[in-house]
Every structure is written in C-alpha cells, then in structure tokens.
C-alpha atoms as a PDB file:
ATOM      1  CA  UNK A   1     -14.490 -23.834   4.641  1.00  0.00           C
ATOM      2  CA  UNK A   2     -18.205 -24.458   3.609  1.00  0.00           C
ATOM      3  CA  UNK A   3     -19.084 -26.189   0.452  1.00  0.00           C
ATOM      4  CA  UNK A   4     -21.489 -23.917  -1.166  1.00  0.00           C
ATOM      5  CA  UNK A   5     -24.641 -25.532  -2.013  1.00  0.00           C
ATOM      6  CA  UNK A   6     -24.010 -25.998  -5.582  1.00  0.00           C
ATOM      7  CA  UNK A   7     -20.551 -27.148  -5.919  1.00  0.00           C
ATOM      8  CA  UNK A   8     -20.836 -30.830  -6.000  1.00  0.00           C
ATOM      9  CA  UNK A   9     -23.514 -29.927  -9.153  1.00  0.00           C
ATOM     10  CA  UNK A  10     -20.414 -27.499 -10.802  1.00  0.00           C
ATOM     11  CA  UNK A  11     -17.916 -29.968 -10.644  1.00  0.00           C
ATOM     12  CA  UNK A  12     -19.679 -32.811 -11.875  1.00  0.00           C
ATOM     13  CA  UNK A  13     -20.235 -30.507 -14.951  1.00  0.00           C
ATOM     14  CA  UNK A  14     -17.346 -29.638 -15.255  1.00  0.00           C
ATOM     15  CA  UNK A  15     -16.105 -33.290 -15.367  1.00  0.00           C
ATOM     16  CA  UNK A  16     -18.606 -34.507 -17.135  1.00  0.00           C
ATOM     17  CA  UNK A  17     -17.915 -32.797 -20.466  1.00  0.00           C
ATOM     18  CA  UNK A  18     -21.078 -32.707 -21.950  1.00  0.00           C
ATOM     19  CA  UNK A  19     -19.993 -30.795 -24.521  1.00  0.00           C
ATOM     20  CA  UNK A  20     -17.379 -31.886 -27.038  1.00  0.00           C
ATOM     21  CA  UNK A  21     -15.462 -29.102 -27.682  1.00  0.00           C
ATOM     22  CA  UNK A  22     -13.489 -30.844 -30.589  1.00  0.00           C
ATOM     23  CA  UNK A  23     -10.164 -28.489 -31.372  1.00  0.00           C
ATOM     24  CA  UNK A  24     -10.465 -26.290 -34.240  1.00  0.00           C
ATOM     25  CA  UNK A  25     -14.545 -26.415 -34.000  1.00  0.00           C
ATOM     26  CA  UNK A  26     -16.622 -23.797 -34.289  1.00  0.00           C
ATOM     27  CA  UNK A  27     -17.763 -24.092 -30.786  1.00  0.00           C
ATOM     28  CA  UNK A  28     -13.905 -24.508 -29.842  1.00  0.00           C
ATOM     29  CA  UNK A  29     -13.542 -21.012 -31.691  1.00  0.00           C
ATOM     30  CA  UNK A  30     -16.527 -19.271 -29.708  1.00  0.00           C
ATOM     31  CA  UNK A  31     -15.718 -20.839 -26.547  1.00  0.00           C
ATOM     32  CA  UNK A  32     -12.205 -19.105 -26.745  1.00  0.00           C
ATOM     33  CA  UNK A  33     -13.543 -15.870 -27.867  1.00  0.00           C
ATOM     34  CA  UNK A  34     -16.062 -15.783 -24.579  1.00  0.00           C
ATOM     35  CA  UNK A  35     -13.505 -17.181 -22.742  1.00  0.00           C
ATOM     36  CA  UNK A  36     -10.681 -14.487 -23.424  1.00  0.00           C
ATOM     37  CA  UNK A  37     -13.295 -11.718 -23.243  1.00  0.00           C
ATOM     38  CA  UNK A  38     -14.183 -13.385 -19.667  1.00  0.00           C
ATOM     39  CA  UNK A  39     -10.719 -13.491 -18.484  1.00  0.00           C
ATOM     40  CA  UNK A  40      -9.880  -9.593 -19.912  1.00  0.00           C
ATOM     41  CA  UNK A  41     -12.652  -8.505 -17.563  1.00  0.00           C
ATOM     42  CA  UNK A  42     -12.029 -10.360 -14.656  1.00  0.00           C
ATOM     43  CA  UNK A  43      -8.142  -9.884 -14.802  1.00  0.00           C
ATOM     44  CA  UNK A  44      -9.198  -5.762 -14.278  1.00  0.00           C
ATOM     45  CA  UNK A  45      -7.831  -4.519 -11.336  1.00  0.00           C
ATOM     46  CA  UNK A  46     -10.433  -5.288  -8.025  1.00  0.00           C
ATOM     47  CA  UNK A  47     -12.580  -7.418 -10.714  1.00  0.00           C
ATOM     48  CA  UNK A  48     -12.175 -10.703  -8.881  1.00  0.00           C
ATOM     49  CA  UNK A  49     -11.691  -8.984  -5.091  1.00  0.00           C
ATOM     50  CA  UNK A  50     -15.280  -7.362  -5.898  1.00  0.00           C
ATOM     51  CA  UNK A  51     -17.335 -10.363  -7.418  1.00  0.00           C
ATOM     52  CA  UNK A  52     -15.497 -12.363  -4.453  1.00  0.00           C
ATOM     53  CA  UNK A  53     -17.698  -9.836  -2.060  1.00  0.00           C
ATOM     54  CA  UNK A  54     -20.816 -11.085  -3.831  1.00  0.00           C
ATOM     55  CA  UNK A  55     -19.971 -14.431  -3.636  1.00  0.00           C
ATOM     56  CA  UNK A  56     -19.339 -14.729   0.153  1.00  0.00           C
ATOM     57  CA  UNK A  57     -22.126 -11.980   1.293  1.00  0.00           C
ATOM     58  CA  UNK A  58     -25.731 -11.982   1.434  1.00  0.00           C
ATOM     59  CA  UNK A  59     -28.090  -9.574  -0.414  1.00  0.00           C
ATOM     60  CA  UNK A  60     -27.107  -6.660  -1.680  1.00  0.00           C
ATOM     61  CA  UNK A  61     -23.860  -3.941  -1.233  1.00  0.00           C
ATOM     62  CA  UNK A  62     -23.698  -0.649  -1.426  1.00  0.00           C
ATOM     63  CA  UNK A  63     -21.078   1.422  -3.118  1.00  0.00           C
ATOM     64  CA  UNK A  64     -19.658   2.703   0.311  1.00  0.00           C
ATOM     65  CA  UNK A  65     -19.727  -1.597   1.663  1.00  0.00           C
ATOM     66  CA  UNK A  66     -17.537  -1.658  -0.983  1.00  0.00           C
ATOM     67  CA  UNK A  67     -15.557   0.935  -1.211  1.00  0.00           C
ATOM     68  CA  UNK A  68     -14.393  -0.096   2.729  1.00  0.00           C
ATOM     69  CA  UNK A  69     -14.124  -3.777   2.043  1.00  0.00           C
ATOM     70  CA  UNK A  70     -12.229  -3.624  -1.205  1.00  0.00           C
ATOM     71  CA  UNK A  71     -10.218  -0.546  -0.947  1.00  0.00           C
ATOM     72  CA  UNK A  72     -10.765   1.123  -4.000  1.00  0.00           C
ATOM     73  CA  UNK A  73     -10.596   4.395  -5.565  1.00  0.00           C
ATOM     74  CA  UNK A  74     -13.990   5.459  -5.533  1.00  0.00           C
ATOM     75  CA  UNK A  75     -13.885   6.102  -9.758  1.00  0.00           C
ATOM     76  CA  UNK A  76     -12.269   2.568 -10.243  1.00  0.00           C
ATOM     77  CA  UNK A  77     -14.799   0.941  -8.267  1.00  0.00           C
ATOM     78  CA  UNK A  78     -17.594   2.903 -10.163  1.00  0.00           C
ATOM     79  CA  UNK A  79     -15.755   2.026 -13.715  1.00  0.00           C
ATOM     80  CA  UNK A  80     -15.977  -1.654 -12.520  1.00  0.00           C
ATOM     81  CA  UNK A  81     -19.799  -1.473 -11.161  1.00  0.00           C
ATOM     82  CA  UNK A  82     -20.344  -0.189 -14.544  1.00  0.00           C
ATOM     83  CA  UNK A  83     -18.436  -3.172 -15.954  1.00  0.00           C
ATOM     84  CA  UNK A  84     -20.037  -5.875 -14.340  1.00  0.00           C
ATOM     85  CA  UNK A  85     -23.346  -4.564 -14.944  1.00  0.00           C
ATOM     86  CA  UNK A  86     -23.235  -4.180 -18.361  1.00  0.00           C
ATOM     87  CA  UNK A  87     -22.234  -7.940 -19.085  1.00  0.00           C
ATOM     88  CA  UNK A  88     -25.292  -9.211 -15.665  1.00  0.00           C
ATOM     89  CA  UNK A  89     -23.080 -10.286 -13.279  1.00  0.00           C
ATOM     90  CA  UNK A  90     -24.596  -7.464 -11.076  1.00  0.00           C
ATOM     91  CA  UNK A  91     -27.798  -5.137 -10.824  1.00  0.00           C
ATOM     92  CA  UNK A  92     -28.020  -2.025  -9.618  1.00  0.00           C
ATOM     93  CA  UNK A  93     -31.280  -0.251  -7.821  1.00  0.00           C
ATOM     94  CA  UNK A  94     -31.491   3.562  -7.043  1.00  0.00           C
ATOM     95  CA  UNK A  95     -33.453   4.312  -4.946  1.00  0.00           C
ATOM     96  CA  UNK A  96     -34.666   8.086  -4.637  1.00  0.00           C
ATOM     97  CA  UNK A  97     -34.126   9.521  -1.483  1.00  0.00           C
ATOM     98  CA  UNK A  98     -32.079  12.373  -0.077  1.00  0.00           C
ATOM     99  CA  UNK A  99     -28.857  11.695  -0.050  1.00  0.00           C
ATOM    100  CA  UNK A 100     -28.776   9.205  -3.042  1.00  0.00           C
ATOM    101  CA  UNK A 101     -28.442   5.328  -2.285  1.00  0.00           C
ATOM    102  CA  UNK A 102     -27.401   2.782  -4.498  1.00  0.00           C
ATOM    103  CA  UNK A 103     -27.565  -0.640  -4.207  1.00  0.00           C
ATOM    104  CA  UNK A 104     -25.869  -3.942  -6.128  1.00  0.00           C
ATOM    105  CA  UNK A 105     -26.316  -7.298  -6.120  1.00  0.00           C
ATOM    106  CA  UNK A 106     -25.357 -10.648  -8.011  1.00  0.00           C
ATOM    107  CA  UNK A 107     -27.288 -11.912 -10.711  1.00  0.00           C
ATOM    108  CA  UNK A 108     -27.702 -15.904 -11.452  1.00  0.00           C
ATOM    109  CA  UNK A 109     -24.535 -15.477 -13.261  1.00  0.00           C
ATOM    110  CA  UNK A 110     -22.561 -13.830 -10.250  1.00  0.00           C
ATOM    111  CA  UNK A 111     -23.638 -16.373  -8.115  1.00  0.00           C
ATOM    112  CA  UNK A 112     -22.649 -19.253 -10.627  1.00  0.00           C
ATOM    113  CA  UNK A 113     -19.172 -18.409  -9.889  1.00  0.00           C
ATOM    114  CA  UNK A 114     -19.625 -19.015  -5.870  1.00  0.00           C
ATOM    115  CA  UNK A 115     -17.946 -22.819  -6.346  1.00  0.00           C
ATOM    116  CA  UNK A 116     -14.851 -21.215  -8.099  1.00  0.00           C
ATOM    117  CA  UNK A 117     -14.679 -19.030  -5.414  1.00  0.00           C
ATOM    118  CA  UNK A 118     -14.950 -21.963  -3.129  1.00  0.00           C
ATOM    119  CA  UNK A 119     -12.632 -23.855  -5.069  1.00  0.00           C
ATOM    120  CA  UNK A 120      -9.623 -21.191  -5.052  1.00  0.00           C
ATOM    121  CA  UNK A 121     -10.043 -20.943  -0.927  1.00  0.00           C
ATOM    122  CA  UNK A 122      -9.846 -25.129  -1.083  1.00  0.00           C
ATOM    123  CA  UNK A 123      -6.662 -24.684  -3.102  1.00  0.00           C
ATOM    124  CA  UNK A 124      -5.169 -21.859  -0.972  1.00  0.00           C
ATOM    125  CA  UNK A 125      -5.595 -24.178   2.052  1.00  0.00           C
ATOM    126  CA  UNK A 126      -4.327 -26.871   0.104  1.00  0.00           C
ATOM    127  CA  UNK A 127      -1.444 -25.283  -0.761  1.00  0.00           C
ATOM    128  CA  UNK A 128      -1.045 -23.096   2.580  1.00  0.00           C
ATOM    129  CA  UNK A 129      -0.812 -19.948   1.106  1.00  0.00           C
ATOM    130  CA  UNK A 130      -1.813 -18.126   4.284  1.00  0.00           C
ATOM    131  CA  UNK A 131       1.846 -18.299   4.955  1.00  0.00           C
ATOM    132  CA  UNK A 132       3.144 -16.943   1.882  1.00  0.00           C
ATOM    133  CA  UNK A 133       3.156 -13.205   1.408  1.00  0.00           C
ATOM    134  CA  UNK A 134       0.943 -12.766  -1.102  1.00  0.00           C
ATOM    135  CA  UNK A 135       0.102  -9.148   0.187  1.00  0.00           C
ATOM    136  CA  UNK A 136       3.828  -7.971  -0.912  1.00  0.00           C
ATOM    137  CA  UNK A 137       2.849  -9.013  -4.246  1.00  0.00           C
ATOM    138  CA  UNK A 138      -0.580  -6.322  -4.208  1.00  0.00           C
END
C-alpha cells in the first residue's frame, strides 16, 4: 500500500498534541460535540464506503461511478451526496446538457481524511483481515 503524500504530516499531528485538550475544558466540550456529530454522519450507511471512493480516486465521480462502485440505492446515495455536501466534504457541479450530468468531488476536507483511509488499509493488513469474512457481516 502507498503512503499518501501527507500522512507522515497527519500523524505527527496527531502525536504531537498541540492542543491541550484538558478534560472537562471548554475545548474538551466542543471537541466532543464536533466529534459525535462527525461520527453520527460517517457511521450512515455507505458514508465511509463513499468518502473512501474519493479518497483513493482522482478527480471527480459521477452519481452513476458511484452508484456501480458502491452499490447503493440510487435515493440513499442521493440522501448521502446531499449529506456530505452540506457539511464540504464534497462539491457538486451541474452541468447543463441534455441528459443532465452531475459531477462530485472532495473538498480540502475530504481529502484530509486520505491518511485515515490509509491508515485503516495498514491496519487491515496488519491484522490480515482479508481472511476474515467481513462481507457476511454487510
């Protein structure tokens, strides 16, 4: 597995912890609310498997790219498009031709979750979870 390009600079943020996040804190308090309200989106069904197709493509998807890679009802996928939009982790660009095409694509905030993305696949090697049948589990 490739390192993305920005991992080493992720992880040494992470370990630096340049921010105290003292227990009980005010910034303890926020950082749990934005955390939780993180964690409720991305824990939405096809969430993760769709940001994950951002993360490890180039340039932008369109709803049908999707649709086929995922496997998605086409009004789940649309509910989550919505989603991530809303909160920038994607934009969307229609374009006004005949028949319609849209098109999505990470913002800097999509694309800052590459390394955990990267990370996860290190573990699942790590841990050789190619051999355990995770796909009953879907």
């Amino acid at each position: 597995m490739v390192e993305p390009s920005h991992a080493e600079e992720f992880a040494e943020t992470i370990l630096s912890n340049e921010t105290e996040r003292k227990p009980g804190s005010e910034r303890a308090e926020k950082d749990n609310r934005t955390m939780s309200a993180l964690l409720n989106l991305l824990g939405k069904k096809h969430t993760i498997v769709i940001l994950h197709q951002f993360a490890t493509g180039e340039g932008p998807l369109r709803f049908s790219d999707l649709e086929e890679a995922v496997d998605i009802a086409p009004n789940t996928l649309s509910n989550r498009l919505k989603e991530l939009t809303r909160v920038g982790l994607l934009t969307r660009r229609a374009y006004n031709e005949i028949p319609p095409r849209v098109e999505y694509d990470s913002t800097e905030k999509a694309k800052d979750l590459a390394p955990v993305f990267w990370y996860l696949g290190v573990w699942t090697e790590r841990h050789d979870l190619e051999s355990t049948p995770l796909d009953e589990l879907a």
